[in-house]
N, C-alpha and C. Protein backbone atom coordinates (compact mmCIF):
# COMPACT_ATOMS: atom_id res chain seq x y z
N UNK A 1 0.69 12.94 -3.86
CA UNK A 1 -0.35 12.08 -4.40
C UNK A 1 0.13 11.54 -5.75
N UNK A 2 -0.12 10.19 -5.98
CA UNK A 2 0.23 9.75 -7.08
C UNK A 2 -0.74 9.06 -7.76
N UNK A 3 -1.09 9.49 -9.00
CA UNK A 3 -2.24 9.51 -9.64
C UNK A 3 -1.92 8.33 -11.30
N UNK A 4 -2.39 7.22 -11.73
CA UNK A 4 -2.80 6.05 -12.42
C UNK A 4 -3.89 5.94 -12.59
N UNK A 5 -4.09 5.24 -14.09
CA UNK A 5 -5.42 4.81 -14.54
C UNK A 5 -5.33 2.93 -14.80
N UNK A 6 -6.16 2.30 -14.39
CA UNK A 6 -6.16 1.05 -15.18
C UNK A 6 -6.41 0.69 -16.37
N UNK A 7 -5.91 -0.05 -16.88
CA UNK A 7 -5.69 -0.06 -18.42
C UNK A 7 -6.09 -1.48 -18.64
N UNK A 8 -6.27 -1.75 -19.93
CA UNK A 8 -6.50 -2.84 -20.50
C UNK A 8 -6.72 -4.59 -19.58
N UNK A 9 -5.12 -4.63 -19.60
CA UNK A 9 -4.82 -5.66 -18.71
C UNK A 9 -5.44 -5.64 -17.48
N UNK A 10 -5.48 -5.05 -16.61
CA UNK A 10 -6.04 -4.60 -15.50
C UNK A 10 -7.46 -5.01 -15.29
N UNK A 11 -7.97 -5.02 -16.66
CA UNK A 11 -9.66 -4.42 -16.20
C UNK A 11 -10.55 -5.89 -15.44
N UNK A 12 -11.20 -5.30 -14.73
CA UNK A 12 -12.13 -6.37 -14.12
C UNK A 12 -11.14 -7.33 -12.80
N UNK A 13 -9.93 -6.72 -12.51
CA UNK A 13 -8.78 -7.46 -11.55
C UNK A 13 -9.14 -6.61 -10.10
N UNK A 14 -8.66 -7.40 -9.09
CA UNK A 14 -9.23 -7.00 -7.62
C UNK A 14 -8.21 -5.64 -8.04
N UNK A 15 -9.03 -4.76 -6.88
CA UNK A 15 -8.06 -3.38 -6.38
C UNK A 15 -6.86 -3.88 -6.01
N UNK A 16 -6.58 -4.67 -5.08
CA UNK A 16 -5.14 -5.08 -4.43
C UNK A 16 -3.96 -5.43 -5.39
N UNK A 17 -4.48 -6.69 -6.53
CA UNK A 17 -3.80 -6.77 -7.82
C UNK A 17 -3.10 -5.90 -8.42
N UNK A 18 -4.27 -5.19 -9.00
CA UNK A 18 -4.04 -4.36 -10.22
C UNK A 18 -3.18 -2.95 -9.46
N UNK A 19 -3.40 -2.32 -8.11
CA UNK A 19 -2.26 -1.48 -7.81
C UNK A 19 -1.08 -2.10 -7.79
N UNK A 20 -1.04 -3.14 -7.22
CA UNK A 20 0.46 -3.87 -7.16
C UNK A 20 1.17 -3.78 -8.48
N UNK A 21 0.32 -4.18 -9.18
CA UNK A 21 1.22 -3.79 -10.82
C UNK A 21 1.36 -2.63 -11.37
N UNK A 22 0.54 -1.75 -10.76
CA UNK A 22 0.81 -0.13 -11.34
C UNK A 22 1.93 0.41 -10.01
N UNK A 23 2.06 0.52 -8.47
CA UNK A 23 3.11 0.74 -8.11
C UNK A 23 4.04 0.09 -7.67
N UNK A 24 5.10 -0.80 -8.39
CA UNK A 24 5.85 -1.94 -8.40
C UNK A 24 6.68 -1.76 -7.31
N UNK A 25 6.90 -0.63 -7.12
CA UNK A 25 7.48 -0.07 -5.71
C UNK A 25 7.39 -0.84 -4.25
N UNK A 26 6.10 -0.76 -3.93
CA UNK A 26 5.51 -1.32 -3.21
C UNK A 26 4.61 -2.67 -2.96
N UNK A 27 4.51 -3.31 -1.76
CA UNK A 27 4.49 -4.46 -1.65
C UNK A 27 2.83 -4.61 -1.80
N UNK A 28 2.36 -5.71 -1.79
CA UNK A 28 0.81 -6.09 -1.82
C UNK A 28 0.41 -5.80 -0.81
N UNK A 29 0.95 -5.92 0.49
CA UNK A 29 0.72 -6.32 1.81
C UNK A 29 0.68 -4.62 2.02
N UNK A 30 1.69 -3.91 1.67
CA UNK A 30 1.77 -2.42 2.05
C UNK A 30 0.39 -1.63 0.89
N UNK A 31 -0.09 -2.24 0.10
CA UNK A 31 -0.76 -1.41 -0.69
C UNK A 31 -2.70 -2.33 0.29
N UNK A 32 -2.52 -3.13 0.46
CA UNK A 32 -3.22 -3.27 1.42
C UNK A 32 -3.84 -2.82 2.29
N UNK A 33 -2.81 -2.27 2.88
CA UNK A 33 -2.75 -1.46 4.77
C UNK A 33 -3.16 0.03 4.06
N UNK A 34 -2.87 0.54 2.76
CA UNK A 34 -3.50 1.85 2.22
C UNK A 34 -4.66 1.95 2.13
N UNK A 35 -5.27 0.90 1.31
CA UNK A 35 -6.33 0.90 0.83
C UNK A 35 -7.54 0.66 2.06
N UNK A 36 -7.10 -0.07 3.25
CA UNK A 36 -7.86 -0.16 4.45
C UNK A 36 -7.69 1.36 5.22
N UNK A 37 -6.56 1.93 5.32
CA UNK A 37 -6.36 2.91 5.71
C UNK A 37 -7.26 4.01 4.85
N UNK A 38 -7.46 3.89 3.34
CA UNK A 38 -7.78 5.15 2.92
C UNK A 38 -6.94 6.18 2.32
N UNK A 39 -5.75 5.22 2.34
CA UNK A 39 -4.78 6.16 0.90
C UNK A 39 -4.65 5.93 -0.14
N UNK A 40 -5.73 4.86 -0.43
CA UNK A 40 -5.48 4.56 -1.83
C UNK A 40 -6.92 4.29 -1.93
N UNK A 41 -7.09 5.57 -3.04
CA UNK A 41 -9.29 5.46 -3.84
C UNK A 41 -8.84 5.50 -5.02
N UNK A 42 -10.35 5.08 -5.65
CA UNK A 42 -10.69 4.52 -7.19
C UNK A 42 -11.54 5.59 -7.34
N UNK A 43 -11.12 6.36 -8.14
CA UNK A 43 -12.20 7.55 -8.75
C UNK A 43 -12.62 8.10 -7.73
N UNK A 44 -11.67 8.44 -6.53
CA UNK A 44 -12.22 9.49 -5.39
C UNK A 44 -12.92 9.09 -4.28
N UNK A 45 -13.19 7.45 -4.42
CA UNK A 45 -13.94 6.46 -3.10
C UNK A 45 -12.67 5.13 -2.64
N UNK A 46 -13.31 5.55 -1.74
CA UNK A 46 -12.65 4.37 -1.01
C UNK A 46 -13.55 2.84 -0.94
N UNK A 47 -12.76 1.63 -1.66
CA UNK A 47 -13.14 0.39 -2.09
C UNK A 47 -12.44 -0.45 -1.29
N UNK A 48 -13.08 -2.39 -1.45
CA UNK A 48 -12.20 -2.77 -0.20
C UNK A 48 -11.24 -3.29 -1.14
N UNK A 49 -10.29 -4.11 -1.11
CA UNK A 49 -9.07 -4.65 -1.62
C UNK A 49 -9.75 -5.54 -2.70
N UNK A 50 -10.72 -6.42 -2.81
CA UNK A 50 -11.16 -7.32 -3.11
C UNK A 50 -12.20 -6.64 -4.45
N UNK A 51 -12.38 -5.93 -4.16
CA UNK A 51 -13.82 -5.02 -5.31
C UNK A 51 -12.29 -4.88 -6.93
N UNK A 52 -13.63 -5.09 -7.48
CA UNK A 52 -12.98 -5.32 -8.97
C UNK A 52 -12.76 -3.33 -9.62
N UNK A 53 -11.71 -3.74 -9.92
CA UNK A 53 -11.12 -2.00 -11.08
C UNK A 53 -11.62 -2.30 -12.32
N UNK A 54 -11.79 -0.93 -13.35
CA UNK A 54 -12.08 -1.67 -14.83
C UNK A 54 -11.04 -0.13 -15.42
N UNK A 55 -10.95 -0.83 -16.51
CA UNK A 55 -10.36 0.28 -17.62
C UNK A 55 -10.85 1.62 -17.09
N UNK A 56 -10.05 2.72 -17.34
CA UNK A 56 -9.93 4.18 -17.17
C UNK A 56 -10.27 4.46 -15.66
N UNK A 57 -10.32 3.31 -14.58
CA UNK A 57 -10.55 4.10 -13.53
C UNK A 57 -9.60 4.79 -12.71
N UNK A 58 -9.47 5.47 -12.59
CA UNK A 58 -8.17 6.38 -11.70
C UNK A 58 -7.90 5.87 -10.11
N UNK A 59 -6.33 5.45 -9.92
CA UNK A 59 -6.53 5.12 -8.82
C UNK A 59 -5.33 6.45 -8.27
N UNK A 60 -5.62 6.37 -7.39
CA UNK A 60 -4.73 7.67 -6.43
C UNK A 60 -4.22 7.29 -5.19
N UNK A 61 -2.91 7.34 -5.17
CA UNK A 61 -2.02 6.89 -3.66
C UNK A 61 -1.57 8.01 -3.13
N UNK A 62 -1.68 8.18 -1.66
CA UNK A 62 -0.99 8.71 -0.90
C UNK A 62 -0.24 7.90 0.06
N UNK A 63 1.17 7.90 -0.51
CA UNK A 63 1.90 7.11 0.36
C UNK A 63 2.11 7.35 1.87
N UNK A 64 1.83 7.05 3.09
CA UNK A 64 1.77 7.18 4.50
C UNK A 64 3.00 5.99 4.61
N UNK A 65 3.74 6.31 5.01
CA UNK A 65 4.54 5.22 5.81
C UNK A 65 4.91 5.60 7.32
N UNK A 66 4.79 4.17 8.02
CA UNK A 66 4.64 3.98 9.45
C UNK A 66 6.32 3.96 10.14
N UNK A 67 5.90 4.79 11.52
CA UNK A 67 7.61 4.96 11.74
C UNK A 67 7.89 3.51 12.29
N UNK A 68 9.11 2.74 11.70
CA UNK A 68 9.59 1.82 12.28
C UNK A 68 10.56 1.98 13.67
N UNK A 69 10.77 1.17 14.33
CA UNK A 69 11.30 1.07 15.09
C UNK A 69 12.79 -0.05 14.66
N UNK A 70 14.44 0.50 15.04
CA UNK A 70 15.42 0.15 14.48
C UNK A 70 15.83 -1.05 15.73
N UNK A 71 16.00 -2.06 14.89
CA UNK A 71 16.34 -3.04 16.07
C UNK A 71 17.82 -2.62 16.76
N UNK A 72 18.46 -2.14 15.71
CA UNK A 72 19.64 -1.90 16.42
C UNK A 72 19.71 -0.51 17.49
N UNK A 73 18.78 0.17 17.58
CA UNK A 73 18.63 1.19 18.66
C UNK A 73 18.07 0.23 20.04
N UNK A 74 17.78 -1.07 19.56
CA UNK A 74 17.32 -1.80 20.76
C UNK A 74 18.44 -2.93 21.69
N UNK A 75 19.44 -3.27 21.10
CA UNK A 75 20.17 -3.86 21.50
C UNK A 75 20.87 -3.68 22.39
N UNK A 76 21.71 -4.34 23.36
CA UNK A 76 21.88 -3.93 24.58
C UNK A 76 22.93 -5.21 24.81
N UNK A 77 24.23 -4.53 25.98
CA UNK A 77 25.30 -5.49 25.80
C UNK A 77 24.59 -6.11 27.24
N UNK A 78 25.00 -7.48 27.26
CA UNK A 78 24.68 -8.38 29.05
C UNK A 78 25.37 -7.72 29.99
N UNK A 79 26.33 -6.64 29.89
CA UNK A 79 27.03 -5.81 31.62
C UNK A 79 25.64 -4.73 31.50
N UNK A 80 24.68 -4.66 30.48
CA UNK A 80 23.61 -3.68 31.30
C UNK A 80 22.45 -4.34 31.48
N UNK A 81 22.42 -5.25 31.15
CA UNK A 81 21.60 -6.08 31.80
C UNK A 81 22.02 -6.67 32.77
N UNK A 82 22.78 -6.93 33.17
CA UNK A 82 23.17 -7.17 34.65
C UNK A 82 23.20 -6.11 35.42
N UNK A 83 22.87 -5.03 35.41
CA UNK A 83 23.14 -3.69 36.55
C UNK A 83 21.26 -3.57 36.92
């Protein structure tokens, strides 16, 4: 669990925003899919992307990442596709 407060700059900015700038790590789109998912709350609730943060609120991530699938485990020469 990784635990941030919003600060100054932050305050009154959507949830989606203002994590993006506290875990630079990660993408908007991936802090997104948390926050719908429920790995990422504001003071212990779960908010939608769009609801405004203010100064000192604590946000908390649990990073979940989804198993990808490797394109190159998918590739395949044309003599097996021909059999």
């Amino acid at each position: 669990m990784i635990l941030k407060n919003i600060n100054k700059e932050q305050n009154n900015s959507r949830l989606d925003q203002a994590a993006t700038l506290l875990f630079k790590d990660y993408s908007r789109s991936q802090i997104q899919r948390w926050i719908l998912q429920g790995n990422l709350l504001v003071n212990g609730e779960i908010l939608k992307a769009k609801d405004k943060v203010h100064t000192g609120d604590e946000i908390s991530l649990d990073p979940v990442f989804e198993n990808r699938v490797s394109w190159d485990c998918l590739l395949y020469t044309s003599d097996a596709a021909d059999e």
